[in-house]
PDB file of N, CA and C in Angstrom:
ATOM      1  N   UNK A   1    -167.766 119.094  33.938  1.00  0.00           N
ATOM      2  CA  UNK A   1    -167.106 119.541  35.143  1.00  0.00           C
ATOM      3  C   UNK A   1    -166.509 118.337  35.862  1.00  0.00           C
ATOM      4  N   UNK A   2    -165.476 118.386  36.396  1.00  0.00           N
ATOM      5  CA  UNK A   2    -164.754 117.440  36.765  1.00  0.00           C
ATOM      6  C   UNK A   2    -165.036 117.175  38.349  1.00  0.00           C
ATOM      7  N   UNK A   3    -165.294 116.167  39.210  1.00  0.00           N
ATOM      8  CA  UNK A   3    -165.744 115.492  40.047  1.00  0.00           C
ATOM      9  C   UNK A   3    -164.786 116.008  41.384  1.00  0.00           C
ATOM     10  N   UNK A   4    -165.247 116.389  42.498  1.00  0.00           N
ATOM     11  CA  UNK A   4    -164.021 116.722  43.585  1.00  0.00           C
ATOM     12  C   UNK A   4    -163.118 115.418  44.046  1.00  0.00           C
ATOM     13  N   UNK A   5    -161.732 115.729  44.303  1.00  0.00           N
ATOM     14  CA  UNK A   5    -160.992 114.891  44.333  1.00  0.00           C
ATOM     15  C   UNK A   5    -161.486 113.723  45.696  1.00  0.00           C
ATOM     16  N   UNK A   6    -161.035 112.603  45.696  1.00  0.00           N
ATOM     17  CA  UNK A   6    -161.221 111.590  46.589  1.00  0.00           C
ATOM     18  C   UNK A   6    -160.830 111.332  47.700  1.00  0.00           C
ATOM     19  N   UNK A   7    -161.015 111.000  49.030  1.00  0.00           N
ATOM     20  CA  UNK A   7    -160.503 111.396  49.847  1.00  0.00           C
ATOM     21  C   UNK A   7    -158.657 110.494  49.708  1.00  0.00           C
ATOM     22  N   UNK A   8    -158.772 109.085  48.771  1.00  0.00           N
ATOM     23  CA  UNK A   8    -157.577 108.573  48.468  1.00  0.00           C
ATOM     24  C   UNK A   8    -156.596 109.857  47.307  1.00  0.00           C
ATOM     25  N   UNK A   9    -156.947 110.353  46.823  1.00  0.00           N
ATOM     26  CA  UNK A   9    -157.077 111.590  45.718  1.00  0.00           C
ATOM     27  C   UNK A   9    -155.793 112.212  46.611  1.00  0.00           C
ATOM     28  N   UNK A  10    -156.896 112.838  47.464  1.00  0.00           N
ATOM     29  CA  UNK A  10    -156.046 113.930  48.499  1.00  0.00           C
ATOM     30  C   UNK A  10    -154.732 113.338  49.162  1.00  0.00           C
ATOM     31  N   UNK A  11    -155.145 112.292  49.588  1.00  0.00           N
ATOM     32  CA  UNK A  11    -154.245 111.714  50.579  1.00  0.00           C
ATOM     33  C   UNK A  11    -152.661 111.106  49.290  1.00  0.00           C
ATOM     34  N   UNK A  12    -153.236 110.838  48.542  1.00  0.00           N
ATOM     35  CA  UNK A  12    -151.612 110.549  47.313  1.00  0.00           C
ATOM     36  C   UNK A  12    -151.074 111.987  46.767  1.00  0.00           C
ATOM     37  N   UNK A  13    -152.260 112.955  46.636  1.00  0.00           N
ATOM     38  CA  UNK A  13    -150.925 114.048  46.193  1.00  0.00           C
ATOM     39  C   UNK A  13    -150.335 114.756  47.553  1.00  0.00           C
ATOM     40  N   UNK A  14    -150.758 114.689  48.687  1.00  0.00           N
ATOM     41  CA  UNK A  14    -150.287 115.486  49.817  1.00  0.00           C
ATOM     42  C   UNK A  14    -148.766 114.709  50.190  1.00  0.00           C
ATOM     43  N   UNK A  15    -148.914 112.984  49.712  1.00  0.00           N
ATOM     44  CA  UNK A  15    -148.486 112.595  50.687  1.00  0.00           C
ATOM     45  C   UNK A  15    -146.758 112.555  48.924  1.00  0.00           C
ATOM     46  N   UNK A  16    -147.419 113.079  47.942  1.00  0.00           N
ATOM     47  CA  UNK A  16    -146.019 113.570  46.845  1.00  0.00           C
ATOM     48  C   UNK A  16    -145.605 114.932  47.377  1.00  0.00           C
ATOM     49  N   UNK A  17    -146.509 115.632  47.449  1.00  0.00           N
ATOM     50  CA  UNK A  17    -145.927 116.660  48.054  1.00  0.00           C
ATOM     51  C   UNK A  17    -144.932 117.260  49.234  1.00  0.00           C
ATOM     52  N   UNK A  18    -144.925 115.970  50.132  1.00  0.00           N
ATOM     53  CA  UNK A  18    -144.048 116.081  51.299  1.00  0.00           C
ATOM     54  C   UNK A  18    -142.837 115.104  50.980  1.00  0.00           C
ATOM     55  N   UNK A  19    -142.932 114.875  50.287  1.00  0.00           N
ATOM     56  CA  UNK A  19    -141.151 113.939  49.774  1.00  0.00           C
ATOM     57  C   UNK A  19    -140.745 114.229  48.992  1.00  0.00           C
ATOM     58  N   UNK A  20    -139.093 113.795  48.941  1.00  0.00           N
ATOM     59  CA  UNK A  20    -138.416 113.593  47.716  1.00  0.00           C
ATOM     60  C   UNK A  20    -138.558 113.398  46.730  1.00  0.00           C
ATOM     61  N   UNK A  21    -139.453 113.459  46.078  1.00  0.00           N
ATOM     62  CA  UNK A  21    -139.790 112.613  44.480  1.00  0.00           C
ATOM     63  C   UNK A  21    -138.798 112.589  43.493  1.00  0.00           C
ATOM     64  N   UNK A  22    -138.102 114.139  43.345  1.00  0.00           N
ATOM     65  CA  UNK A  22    -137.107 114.594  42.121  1.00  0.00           C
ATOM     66  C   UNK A  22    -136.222 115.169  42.280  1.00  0.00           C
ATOM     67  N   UNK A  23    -135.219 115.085  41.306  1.00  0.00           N
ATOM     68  CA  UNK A  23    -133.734 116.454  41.875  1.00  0.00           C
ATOM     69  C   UNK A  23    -134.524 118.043  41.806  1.00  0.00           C
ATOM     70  N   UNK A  24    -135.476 117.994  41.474  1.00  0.00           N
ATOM     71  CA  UNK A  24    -136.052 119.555  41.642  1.00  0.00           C
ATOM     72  C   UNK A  24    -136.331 119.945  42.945  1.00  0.00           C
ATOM     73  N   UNK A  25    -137.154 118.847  43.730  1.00  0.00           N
ATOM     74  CA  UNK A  25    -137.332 118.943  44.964  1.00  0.00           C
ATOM     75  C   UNK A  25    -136.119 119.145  46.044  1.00  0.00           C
ATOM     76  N   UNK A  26    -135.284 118.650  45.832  1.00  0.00           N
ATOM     77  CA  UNK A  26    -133.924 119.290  46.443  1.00  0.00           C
ATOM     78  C   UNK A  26    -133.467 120.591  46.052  1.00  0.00           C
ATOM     79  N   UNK A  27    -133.757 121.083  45.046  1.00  0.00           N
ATOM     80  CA  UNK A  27    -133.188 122.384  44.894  1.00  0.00           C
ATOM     81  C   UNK A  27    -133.499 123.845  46.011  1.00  0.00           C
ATOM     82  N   UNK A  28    -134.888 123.856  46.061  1.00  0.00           N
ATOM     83  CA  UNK A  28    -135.061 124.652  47.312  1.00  0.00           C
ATOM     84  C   UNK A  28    -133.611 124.554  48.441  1.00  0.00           C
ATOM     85  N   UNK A  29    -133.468 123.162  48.908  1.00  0.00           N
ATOM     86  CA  UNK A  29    -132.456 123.051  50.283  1.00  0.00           C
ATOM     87  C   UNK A  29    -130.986 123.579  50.077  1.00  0.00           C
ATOM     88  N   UNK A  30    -130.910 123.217  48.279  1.00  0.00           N
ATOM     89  CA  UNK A  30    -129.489 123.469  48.129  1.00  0.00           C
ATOM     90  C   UNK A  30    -129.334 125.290  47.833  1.00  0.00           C
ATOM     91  N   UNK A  31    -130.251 125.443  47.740  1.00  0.00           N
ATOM     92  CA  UNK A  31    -129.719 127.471  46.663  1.00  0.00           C
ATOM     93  C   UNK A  31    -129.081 128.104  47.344  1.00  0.00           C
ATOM     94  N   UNK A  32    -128.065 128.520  46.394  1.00  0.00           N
ATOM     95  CA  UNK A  32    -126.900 129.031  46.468  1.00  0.00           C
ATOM     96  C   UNK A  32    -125.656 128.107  47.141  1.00  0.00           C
ATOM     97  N   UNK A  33    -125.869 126.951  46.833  1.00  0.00           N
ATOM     98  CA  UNK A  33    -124.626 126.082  46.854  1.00  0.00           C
ATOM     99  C   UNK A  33    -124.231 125.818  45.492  1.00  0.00           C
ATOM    100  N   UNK A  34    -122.670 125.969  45.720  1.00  0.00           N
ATOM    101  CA  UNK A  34    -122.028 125.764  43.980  1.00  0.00           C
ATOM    102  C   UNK A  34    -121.774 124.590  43.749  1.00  0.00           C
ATOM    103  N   UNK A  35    -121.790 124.311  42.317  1.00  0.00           N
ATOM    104  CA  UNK A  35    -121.785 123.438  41.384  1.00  0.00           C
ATOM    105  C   UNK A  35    -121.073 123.317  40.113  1.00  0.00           C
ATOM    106  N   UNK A  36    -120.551 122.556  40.264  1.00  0.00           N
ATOM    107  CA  UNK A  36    -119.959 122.015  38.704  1.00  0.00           C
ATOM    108  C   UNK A  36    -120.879 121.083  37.932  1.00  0.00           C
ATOM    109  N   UNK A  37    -121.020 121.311  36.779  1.00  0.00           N
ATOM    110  CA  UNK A  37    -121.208 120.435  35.737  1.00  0.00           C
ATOM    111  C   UNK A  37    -119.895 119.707  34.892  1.00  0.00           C
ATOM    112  N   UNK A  38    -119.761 118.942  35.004  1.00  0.00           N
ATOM    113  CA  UNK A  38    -118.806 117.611  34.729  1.00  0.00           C
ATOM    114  C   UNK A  38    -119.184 117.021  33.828  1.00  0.00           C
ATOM    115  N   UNK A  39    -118.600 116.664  32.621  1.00  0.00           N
ATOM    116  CA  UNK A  39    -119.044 115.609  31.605  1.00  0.00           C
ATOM    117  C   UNK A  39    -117.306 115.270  31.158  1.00  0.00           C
ATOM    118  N   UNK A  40    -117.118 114.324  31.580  1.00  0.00           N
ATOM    119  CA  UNK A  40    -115.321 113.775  31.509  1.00  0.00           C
ATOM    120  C   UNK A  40    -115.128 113.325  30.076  1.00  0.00           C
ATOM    121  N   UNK A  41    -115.996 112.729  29.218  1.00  0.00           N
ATOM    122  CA  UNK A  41    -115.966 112.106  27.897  1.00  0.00           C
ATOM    123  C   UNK A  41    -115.766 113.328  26.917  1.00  0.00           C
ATOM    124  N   UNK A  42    -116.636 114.383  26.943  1.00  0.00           N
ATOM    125  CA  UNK A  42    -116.177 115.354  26.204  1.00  0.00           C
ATOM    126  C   UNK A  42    -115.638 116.624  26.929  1.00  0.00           C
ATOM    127  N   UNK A  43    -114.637 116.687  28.383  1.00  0.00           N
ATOM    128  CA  UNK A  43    -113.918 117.464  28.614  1.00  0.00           C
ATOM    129  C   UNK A  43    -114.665 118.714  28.969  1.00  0.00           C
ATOM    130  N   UNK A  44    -115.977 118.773  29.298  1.00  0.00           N
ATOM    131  CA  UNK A  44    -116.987 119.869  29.446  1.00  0.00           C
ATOM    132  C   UNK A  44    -116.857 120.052  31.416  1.00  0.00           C
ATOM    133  N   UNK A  45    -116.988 121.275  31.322  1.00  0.00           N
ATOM    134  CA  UNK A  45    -117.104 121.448  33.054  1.00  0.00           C
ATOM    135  C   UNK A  45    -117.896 123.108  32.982  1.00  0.00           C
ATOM    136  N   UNK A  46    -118.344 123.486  33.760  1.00  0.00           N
ATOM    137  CA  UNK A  46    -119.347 124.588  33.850  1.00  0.00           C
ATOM    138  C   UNK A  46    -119.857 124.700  35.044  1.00  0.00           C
ATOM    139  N   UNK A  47    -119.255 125.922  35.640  1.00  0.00           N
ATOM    140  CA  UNK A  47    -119.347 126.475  37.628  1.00  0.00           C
ATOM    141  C   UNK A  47    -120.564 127.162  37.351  1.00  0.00           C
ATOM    142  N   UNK A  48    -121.316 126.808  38.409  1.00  0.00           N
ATOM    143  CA  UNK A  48    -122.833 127.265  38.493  1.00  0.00           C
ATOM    144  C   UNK A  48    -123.287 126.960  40.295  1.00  0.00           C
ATOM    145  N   UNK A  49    -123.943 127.730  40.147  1.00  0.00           N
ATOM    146  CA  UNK A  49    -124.701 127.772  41.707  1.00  0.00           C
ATOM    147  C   UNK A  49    -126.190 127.318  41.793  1.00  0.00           C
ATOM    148  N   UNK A  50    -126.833 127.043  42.699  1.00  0.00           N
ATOM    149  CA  UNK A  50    -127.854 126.095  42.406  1.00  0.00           C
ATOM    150  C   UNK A  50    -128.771 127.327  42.748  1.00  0.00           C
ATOM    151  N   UNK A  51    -129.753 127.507  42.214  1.00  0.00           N
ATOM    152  CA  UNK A  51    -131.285 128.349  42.466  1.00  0.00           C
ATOM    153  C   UNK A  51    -132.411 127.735  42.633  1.00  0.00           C
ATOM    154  N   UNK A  52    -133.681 128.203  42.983  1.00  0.00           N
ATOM    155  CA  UNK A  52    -134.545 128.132  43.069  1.00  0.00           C
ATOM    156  C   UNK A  52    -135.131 127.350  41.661  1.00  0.00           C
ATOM    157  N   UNK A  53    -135.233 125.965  41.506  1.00  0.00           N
ATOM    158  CA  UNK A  53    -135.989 125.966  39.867  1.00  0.00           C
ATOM    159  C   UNK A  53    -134.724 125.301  38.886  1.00  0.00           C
ATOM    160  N   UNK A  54    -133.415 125.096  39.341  1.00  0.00           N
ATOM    161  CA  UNK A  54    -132.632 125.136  38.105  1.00  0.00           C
ATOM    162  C   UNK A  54    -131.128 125.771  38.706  1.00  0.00           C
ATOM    163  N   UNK A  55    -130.521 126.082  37.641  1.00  0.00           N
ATOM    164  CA  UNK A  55    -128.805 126.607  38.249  1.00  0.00           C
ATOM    165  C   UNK A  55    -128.660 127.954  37.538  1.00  0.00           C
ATOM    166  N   UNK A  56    -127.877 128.729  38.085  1.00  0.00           N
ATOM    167  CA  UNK A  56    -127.269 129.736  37.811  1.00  0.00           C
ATOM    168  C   UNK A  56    -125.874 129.638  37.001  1.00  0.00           C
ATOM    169  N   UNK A  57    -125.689 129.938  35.709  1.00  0.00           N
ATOM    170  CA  UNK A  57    -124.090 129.636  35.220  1.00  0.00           C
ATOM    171  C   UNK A  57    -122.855 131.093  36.042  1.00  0.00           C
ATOM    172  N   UNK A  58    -122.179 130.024  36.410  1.00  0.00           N
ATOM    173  CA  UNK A  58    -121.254 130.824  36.962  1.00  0.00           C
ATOM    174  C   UNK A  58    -119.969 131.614  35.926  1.00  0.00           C
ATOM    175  N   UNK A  59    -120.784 132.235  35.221  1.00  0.00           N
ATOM    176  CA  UNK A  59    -119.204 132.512  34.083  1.00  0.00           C
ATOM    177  C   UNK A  59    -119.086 134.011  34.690  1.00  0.00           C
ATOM    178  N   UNK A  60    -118.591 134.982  34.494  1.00  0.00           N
ATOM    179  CA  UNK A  60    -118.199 136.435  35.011  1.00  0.00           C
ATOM    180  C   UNK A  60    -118.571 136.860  34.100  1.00  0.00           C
ATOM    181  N   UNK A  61    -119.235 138.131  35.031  1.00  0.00           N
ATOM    182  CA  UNK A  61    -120.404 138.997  34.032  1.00  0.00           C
ATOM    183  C   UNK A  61    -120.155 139.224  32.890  1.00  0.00           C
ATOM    184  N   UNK A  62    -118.737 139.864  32.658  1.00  0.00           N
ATOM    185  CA  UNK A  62    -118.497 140.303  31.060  1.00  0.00           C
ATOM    186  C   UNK A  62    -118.170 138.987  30.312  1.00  0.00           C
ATOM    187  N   UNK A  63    -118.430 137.585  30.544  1.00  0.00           N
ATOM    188  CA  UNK A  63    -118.366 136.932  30.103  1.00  0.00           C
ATOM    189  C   UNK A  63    -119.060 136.761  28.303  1.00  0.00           C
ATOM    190  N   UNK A  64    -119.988 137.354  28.146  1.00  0.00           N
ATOM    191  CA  UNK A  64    -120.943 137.573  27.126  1.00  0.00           C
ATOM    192  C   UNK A  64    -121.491 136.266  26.702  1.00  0.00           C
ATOM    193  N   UNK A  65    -121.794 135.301  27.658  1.00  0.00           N
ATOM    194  CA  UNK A  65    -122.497 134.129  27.304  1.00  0.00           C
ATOM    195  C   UNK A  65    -123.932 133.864  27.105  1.00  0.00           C
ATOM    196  N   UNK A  66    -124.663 134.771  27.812  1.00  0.00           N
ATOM    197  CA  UNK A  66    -125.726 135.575  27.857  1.00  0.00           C
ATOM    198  C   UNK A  66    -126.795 134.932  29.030  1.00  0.00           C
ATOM    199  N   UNK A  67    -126.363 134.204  29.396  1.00  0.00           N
ATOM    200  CA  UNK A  67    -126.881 133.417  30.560  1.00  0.00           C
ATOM    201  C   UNK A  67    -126.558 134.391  32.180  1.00  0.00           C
ATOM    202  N   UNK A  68    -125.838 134.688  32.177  1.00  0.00           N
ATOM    203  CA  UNK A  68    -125.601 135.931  33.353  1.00  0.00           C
ATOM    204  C   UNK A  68    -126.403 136.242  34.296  1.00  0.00           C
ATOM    205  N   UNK A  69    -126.372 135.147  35.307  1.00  0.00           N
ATOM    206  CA  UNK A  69    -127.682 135.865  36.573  1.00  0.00           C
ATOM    207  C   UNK A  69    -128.956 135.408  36.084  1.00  0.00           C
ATOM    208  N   UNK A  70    -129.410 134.496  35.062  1.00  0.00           N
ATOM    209  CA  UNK A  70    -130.424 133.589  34.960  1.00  0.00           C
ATOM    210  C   UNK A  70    -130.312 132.164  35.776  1.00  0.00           C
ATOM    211  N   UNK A  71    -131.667 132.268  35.469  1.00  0.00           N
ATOM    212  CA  UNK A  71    -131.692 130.800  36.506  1.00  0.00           C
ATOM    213  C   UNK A  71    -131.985 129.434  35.134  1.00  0.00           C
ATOM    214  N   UNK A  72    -131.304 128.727  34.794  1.00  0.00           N
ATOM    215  CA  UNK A  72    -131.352 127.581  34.001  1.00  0.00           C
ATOM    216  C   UNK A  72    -132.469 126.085  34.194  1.00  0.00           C
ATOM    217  N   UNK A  73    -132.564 125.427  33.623  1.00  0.00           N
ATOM    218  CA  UNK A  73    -132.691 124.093  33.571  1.00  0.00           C
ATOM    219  C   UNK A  73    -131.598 123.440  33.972  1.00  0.00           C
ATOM    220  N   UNK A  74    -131.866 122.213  34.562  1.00  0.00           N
ATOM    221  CA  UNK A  74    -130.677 121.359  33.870  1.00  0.00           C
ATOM    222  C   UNK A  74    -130.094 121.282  32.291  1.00  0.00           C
ATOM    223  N   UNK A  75    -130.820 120.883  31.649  1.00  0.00           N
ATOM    224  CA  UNK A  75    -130.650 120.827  30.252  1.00  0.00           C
ATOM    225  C   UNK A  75    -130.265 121.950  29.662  1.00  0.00           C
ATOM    226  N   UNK A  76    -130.906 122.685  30.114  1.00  0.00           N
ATOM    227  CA  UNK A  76    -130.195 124.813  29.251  1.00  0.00           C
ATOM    228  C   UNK A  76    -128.839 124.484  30.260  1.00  0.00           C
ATOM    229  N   UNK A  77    -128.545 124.331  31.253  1.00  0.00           N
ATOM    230  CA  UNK A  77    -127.001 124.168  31.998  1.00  0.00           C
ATOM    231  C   UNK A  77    -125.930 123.201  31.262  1.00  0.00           C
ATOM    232  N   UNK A  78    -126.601 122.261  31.074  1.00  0.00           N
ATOM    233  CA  UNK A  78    -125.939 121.178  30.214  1.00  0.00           C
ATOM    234  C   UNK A  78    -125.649 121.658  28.988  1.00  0.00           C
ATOM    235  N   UNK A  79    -126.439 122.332  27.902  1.00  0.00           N
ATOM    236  CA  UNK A  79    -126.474 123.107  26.802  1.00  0.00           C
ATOM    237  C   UNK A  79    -125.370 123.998  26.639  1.00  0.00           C
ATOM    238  N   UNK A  80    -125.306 124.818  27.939  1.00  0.00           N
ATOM    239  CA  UNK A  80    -124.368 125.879  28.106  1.00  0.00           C
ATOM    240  C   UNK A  80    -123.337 125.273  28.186  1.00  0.00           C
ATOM    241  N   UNK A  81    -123.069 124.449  28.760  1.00  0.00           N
ATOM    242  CA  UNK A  81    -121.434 123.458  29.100  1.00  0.00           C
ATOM    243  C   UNK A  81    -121.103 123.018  27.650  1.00  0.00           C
ATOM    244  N   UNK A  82    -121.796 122.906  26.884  1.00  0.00           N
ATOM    245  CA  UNK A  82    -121.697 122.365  25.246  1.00  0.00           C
ATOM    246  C   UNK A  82    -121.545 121.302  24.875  1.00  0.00           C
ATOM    247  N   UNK A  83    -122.567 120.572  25.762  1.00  0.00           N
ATOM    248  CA  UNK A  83    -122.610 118.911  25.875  1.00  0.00           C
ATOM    249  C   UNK A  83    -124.367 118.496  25.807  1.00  0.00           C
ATOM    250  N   UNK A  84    -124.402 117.551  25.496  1.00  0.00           N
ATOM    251  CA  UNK A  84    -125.638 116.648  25.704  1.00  0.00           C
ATOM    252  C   UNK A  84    -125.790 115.132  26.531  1.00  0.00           C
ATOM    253  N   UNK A  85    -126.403 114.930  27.267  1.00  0.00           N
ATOM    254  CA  UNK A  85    -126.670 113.781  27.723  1.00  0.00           C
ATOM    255  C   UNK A  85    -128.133 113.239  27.676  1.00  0.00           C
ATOM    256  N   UNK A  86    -128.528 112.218  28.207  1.00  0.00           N
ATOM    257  CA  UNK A  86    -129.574 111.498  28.401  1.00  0.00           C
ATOM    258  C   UNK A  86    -129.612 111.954  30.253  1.00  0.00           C
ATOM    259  N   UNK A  87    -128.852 111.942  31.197  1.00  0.00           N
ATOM    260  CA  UNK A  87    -128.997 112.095  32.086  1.00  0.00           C
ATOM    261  C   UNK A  87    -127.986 113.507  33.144  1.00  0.00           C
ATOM    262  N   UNK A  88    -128.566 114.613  32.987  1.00  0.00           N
ATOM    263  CA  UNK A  88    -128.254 116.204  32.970  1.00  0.00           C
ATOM    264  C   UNK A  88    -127.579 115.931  34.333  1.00  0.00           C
ATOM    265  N   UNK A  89    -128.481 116.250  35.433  1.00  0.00           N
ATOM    266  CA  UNK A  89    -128.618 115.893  37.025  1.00  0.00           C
ATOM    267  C   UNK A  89    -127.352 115.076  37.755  1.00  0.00           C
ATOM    268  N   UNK A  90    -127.171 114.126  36.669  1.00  0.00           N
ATOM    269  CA  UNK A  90    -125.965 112.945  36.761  1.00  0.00           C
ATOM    270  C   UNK A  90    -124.403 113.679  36.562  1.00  0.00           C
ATOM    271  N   UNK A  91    -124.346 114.927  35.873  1.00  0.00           N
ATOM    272  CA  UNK A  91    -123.264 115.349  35.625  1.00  0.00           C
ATOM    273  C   UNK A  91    -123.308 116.813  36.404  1.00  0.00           C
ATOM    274  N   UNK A  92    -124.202 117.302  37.305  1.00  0.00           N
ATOM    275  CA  UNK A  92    -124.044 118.173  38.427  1.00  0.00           C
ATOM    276  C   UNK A  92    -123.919 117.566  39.759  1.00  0.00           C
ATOM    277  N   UNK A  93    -122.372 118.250  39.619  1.00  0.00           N
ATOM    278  CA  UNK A  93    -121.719 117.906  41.256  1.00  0.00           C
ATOM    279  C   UNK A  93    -121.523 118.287  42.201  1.00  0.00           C
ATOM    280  N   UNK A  94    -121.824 118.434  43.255  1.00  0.00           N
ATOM    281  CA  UNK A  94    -121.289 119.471  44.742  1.00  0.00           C
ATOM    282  C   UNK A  94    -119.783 118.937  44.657  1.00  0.00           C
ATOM    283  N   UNK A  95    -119.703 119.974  45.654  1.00  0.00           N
ATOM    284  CA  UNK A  95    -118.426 120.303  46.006  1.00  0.00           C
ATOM    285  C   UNK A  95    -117.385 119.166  46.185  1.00  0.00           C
ATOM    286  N   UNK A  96    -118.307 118.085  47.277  1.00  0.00           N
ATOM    287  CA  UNK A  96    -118.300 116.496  48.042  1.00  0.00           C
ATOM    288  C   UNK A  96    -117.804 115.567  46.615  1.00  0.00           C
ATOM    289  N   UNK A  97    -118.078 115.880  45.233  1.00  0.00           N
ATOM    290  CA  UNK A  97    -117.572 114.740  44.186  1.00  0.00           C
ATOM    291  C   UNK A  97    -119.326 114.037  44.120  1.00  0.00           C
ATOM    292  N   UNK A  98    -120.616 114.146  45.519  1.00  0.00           N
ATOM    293  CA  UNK A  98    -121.728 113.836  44.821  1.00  0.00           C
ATOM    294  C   UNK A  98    -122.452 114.595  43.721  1.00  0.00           C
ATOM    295  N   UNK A  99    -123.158 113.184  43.019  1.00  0.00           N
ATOM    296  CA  UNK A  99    -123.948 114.169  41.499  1.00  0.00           C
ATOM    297  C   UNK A  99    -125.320 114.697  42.381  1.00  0.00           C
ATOM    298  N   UNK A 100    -125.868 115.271  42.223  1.00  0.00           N
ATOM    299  CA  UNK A 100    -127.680 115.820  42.356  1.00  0.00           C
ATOM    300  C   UNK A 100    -128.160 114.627  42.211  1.00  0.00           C
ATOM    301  N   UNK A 101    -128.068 113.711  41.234  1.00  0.00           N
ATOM    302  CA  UNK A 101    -129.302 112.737  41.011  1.00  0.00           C
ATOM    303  C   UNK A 101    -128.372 111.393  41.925  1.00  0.00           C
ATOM    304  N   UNK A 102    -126.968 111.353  42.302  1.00  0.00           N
ATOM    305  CA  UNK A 102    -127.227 110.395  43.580  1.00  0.00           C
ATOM    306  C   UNK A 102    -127.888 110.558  44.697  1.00  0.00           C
ATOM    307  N   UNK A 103    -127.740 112.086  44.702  1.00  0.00           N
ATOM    308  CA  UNK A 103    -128.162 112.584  46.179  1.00  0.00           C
ATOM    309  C   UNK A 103    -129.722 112.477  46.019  1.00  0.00           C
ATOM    310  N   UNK A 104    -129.920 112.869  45.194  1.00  0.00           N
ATOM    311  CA  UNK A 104    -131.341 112.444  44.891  1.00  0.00           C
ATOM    312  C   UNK A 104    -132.148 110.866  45.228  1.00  0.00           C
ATOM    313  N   UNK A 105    -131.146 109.880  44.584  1.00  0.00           N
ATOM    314  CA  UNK A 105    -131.410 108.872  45.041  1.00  0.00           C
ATOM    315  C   UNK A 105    -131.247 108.436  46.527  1.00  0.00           C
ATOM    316  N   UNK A 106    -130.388 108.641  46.998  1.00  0.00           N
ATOM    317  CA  UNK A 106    -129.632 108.604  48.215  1.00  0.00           C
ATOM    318  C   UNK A 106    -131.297 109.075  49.363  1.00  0.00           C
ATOM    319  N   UNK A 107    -132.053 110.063  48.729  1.00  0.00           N
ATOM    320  CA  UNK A 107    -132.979 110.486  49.552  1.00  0.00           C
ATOM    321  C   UNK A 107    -134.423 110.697  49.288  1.00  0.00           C
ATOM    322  N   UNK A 108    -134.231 109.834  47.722  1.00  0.00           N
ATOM    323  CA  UNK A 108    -135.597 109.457  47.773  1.00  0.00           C
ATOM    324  C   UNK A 108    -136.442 109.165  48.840  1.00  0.00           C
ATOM    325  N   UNK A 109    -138.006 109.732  48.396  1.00  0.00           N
ATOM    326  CA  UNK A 109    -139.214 109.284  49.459  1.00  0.00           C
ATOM    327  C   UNK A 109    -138.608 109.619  50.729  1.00  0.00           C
ATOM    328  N   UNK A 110    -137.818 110.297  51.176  1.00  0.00           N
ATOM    329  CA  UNK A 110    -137.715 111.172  52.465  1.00  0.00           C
ATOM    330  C   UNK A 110    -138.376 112.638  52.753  1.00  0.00           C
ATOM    331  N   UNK A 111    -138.844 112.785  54.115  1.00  0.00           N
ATOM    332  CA  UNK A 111    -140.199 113.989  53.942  1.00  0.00           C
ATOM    333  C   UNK A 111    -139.453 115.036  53.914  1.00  0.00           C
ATOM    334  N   UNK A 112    -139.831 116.024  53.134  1.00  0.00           N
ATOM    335  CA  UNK A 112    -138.958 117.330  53.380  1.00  0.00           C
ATOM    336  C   UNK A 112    -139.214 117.685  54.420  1.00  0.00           C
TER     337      UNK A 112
END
């Protein structure tokens, strides 16, 4: 059986829990703000709206892409655009021309 947490224990995950840590943690603030996925090297772009958890692909219903009103990953978003990267987050953009993962940086370790 595993030992109750420490009072230093408590105090480091409470104190992850109230910041910025990741572009996930921004997603709550942004949902339902739209998004492009951008990848300029291979000509990929993909309109999506941001959700709870991940993005929504913005293609029109009869689109038959099959993604329709799901909520994505980055990487299943990136997938869908028909690209690969090392860095997903980096090629989702608001509206502004910022990526998610500047803004991300931009607000690291700030309390929600």
């Amino acid at each position: 059986m595993k030992p109750p947490p420490t009072t230093k224990e408590k105090q480091t995950a409470t104190a992850r829990g109230t910041e910025i840590s990741s572009v996930k943690d921004l997603l709550p603030f942004l949902h339902g703000v739209p998004v492009t996925y951008r990848f300029d090297k291979y000509n990929a772009t993909l309109e999506g709206t941001v959700a709870a958890g991940g993005y929504v692909c913005g293609c029109a219903a009869d689109a038959s892409c099959g993604y329709y009103g799901k909520v994505l990953s980055a990487l299943q978003f990136e997938k869908h655009a028909g690209v690969a990267s090392k860095n997903q987050n980096g090629h989702v953009f608001l509206r502004n021309g910022t990526s998610l993962c500047e803004l991300f940086h931009a607000l690291r370790g700030v309390p929600t």
